[in-house]
N, C-alpha and C. Protein backbone atom coordinates (compact mmCIF):
# COMPACT_ATOMS: atom_id res chain seq x y z
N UNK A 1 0.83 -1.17 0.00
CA UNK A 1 0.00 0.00 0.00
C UNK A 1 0.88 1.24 0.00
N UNK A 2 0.32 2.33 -0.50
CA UNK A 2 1.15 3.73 -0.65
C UNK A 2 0.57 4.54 0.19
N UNK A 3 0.83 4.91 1.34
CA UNK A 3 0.56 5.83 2.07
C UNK A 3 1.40 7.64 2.24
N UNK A 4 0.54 8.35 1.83
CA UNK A 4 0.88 9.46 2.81
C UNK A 4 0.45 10.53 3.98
N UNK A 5 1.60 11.10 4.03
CA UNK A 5 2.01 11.59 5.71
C UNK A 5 1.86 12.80 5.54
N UNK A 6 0.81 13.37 6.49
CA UNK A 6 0.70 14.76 7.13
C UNK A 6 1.04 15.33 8.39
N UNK A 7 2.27 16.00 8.92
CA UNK A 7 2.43 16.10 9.95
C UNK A 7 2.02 17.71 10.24
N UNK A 8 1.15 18.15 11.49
CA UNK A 8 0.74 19.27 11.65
C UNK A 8 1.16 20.08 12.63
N UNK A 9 2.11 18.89 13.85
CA UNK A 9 2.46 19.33 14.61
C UNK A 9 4.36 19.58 15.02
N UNK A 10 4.72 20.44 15.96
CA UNK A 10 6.33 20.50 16.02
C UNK A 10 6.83 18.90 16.27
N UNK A 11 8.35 18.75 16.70
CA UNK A 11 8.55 18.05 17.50
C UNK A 11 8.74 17.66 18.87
N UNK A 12 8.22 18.97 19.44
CA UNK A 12 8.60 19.05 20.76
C UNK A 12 7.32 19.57 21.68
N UNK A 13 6.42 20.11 21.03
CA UNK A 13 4.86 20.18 21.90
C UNK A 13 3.76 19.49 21.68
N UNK A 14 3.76 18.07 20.87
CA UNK A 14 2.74 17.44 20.72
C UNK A 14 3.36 16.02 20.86
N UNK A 15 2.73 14.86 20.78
CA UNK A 15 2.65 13.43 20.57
C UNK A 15 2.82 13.46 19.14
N UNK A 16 2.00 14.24 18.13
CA UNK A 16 1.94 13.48 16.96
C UNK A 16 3.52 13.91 16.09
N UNK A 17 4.41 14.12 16.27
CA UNK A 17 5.57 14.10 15.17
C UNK A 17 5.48 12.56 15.94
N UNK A 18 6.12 12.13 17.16
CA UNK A 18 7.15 11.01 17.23
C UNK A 18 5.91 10.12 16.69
N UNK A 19 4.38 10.02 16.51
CA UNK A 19 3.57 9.38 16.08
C UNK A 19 3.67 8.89 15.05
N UNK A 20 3.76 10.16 14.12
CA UNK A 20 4.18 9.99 12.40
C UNK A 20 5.43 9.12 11.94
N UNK A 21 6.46 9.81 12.74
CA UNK A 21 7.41 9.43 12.83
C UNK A 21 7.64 7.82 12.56
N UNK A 22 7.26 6.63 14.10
CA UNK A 22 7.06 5.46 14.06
C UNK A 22 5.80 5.05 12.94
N UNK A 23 5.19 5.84 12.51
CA UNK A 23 4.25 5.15 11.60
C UNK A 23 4.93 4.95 10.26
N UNK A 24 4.93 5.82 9.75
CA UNK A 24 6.06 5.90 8.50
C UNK A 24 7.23 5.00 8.38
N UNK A 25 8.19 5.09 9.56
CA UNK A 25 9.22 3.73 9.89
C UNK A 25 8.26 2.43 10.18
N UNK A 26 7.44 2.14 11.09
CA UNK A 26 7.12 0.74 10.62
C UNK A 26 6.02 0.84 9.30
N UNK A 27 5.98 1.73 8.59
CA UNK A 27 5.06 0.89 7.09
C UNK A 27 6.22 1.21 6.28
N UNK A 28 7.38 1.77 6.13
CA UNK A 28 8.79 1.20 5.18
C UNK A 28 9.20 -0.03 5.42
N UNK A 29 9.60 -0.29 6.87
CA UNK A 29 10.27 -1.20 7.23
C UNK A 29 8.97 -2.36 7.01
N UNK A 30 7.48 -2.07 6.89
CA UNK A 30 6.62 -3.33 6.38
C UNK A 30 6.63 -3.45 5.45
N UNK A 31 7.16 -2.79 4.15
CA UNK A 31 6.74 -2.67 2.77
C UNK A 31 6.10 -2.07 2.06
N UNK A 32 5.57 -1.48 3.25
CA UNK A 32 4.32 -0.17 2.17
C UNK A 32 5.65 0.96 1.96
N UNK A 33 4.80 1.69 0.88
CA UNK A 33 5.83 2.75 0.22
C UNK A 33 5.48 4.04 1.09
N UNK A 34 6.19 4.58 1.56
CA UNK A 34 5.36 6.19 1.49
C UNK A 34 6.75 7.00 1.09
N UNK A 35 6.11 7.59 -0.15
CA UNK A 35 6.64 8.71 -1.11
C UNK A 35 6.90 10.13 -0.48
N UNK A 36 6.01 10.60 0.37
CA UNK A 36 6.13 11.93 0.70
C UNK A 36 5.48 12.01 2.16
N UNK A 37 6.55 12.98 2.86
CA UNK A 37 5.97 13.59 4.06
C UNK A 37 5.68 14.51 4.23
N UNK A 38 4.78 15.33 4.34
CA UNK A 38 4.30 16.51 3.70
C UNK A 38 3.81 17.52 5.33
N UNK A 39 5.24 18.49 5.76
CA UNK A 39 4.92 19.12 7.27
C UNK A 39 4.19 20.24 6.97
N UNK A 40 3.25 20.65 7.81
CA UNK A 40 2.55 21.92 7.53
C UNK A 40 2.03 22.55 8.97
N UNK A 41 1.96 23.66 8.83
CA UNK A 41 1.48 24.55 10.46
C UNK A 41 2.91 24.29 11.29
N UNK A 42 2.70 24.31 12.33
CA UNK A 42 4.13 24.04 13.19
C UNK A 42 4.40 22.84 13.71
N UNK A 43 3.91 22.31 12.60
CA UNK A 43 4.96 20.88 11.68
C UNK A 43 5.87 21.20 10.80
N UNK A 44 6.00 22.50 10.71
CA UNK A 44 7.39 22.62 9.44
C UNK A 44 8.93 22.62 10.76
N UNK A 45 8.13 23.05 12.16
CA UNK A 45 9.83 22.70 12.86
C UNK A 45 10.04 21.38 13.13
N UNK A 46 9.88 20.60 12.02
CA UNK A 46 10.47 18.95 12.14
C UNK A 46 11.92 19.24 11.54
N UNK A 47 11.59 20.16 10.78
CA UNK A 47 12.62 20.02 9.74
C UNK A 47 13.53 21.79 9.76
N UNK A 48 13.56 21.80 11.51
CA UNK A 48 14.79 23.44 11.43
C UNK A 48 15.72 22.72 12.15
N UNK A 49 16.91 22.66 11.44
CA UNK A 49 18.26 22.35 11.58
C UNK A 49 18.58 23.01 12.94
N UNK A 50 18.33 24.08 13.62
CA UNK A 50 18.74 24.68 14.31
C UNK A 50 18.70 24.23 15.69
N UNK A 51 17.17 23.23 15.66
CA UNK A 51 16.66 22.78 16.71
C UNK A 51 17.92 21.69 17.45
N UNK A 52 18.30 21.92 18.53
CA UNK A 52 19.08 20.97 19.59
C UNK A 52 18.64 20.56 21.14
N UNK A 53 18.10 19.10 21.10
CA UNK A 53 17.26 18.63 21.85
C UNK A 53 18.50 18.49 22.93
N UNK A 54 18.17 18.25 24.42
CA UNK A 54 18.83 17.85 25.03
C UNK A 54 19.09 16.39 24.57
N UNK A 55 21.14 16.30 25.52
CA UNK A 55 21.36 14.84 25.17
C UNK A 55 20.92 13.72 25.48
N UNK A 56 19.66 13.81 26.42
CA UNK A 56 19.20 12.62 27.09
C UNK A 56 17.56 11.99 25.70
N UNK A 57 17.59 13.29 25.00
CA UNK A 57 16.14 13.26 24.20
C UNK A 57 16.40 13.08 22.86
N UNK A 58 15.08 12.74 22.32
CA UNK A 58 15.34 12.43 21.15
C UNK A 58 15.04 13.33 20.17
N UNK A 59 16.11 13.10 18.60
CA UNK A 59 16.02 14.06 17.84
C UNK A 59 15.39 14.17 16.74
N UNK A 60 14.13 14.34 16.90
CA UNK A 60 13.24 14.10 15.58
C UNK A 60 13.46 14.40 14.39
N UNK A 61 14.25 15.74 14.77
CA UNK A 61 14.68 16.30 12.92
C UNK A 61 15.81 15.42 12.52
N UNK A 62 16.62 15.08 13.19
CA UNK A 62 17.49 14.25 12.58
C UNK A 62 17.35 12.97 12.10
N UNK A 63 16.26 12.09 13.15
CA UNK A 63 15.44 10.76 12.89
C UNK A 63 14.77 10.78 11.18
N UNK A 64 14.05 12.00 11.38
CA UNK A 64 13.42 11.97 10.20
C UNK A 64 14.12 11.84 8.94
N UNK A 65 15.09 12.86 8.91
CA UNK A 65 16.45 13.00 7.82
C UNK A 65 16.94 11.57 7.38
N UNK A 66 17.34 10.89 8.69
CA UNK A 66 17.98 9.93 8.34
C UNK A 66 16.80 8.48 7.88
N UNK A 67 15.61 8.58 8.15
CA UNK A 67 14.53 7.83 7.78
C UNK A 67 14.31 7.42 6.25
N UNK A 68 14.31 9.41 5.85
CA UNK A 68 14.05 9.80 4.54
C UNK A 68 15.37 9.35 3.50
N UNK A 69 16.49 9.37 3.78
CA UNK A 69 17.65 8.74 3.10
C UNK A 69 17.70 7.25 2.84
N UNK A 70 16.91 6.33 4.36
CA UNK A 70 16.92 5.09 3.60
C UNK A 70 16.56 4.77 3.56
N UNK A 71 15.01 5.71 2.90
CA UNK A 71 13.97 5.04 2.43
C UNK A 71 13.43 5.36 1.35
N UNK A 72 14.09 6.54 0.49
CA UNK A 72 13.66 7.40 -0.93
C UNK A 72 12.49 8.44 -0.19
N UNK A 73 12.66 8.81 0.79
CA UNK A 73 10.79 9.73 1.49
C UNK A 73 11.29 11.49 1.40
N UNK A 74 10.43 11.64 0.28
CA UNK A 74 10.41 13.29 0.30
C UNK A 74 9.97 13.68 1.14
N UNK A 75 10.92 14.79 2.45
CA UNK A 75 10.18 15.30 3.17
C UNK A 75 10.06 16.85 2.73
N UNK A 76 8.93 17.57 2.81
CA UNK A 76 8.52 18.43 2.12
C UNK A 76 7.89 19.60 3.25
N UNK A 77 8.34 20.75 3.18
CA UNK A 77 7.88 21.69 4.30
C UNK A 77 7.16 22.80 3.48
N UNK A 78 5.66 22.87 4.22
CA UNK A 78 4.77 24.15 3.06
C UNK A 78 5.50 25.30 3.17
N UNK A 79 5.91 26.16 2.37
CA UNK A 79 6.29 27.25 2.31
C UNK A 79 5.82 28.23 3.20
N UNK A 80 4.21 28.32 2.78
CA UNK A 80 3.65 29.63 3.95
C UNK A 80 3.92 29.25 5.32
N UNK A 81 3.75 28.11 5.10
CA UNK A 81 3.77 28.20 7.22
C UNK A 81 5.31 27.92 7.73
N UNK A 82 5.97 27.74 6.60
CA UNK A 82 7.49 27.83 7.15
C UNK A 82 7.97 29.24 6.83
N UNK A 83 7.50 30.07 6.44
CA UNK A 83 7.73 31.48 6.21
C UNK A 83 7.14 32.29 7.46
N UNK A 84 6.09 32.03 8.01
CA UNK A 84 5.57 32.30 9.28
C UNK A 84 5.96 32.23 10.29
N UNK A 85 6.87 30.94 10.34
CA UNK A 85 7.31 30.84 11.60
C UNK A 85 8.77 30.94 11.01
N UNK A 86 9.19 32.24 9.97
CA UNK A 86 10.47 32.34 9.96
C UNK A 86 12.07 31.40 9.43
N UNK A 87 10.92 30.46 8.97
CA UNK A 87 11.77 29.35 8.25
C UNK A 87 12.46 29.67 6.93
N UNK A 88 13.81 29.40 6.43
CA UNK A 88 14.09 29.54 5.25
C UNK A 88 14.86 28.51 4.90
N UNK A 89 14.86 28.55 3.67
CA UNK A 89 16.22 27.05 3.16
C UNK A 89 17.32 26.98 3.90
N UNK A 90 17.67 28.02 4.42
CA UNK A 90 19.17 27.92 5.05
C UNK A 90 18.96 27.28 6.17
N UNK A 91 17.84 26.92 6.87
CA UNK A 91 17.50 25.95 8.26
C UNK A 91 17.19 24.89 8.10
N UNK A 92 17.08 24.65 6.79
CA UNK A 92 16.72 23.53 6.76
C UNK A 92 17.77 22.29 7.31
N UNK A 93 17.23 21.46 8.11
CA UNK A 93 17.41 20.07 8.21
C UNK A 93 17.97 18.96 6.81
N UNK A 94 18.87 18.10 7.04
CA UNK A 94 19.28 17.69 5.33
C UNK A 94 18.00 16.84 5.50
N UNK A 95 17.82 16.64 4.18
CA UNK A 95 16.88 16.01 3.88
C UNK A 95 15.56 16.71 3.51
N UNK A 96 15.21 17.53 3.86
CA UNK A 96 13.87 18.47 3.77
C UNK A 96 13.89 19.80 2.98
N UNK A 97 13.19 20.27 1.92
CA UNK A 97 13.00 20.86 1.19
C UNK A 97 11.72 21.49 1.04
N UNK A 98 11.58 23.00 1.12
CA UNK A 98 10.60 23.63 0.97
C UNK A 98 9.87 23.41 -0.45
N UNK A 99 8.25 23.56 -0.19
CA UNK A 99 7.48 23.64 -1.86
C UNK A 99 6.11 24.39 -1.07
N UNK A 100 5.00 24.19 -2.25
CA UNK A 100 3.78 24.26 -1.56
C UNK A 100 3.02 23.55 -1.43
N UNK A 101 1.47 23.97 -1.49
CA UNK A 101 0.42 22.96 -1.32
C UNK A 101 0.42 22.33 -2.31
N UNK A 102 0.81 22.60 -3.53
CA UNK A 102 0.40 21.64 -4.45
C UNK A 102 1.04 20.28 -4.03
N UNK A 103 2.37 20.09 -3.46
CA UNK A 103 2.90 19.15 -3.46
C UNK A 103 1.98 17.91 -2.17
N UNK A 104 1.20 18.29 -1.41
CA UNK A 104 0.22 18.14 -0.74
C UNK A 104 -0.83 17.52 -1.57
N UNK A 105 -1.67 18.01 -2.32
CA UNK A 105 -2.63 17.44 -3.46
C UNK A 105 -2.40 16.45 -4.39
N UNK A 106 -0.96 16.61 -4.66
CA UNK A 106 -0.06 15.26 -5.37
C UNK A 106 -0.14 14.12 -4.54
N UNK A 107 0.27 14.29 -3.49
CA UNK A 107 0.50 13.35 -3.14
C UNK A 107 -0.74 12.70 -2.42
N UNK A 108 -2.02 13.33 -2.41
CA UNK A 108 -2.84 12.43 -2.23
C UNK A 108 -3.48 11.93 -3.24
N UNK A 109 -2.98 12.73 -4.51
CA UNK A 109 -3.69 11.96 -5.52
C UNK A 109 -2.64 10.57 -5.87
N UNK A 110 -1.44 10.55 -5.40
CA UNK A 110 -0.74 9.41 -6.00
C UNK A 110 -0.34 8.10 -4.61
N UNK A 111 -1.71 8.65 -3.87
CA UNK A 111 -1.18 7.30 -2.56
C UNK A 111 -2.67 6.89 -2.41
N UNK A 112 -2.54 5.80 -1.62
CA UNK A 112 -3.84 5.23 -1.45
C UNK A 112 -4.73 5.70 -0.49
N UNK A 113 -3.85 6.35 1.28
CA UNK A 113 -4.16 6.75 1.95
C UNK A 113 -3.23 8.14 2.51
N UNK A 114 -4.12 8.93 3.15
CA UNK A 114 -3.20 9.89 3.41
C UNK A 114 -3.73 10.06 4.75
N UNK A 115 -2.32 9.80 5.70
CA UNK A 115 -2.54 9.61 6.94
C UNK A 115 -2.16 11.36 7.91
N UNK A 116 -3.09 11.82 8.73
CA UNK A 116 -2.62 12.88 9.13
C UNK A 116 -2.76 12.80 10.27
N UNK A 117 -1.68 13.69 11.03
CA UNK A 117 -1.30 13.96 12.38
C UNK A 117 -1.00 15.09 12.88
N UNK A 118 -2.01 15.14 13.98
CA UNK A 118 -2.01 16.30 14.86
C UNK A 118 -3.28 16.99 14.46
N UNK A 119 -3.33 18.28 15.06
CA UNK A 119 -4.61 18.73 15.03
C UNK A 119 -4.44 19.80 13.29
């Protein structure tokens, strides 16, 4: 099955990144495909490089990065709401690349399900 991923929330004030997170890793690691992760609202700070968790915690932006490398997973941050909260390419996290909504509409037209998280 082809699933995609909506993440709505940061990594550090909600449940749902580390949610997405393990969902996405166990349906690669099951065989389902998911093509695109698609962050939006303040779900785009999955993906600010800048972020440094304490050493006892875990690091979602980097988890994700390294998820997306070995697994082919576009992670994709909406423009407006990473412009809102001050985001630019230069913060970015490797692996993650700004676009817009369209890339959102793609990808539910090219998956079977599109799973979303957070409010």
């Amino acid at each position: 099955m082809k699933f995609g991923v909506m993440v709505n929330e940061g990594p550090f004030t909600h449940q749902a990144s580390d949610t997405a997170y393990r969902f996405t890793k166990a349906a690669v690691e099951g065989g389902h495909q998911v093509p695109r992760v698609f962050f939006y609202f303040d779900g785009v700070n999955n993906g600010n490089k800048l972020s440094e968790p304490q050493a006892d915690d875990r690091n979602l932006v980097k988890l994700w990065g390294e998820l997306a490398a070995a697994h082919g997973i576009d992670l994709v941050i909406c423009v407006a709401a990473a412009l809102r909260r001050g985001m630019k390419d230069e913060i970015l996290a490797e692996g993650f690349r700004i676009s817009g909504l369209g890339q959102l509409v793609e990808l539910g037209l090219a998956t079977d399900r599109t799973v979303v998280f957070g409010d």
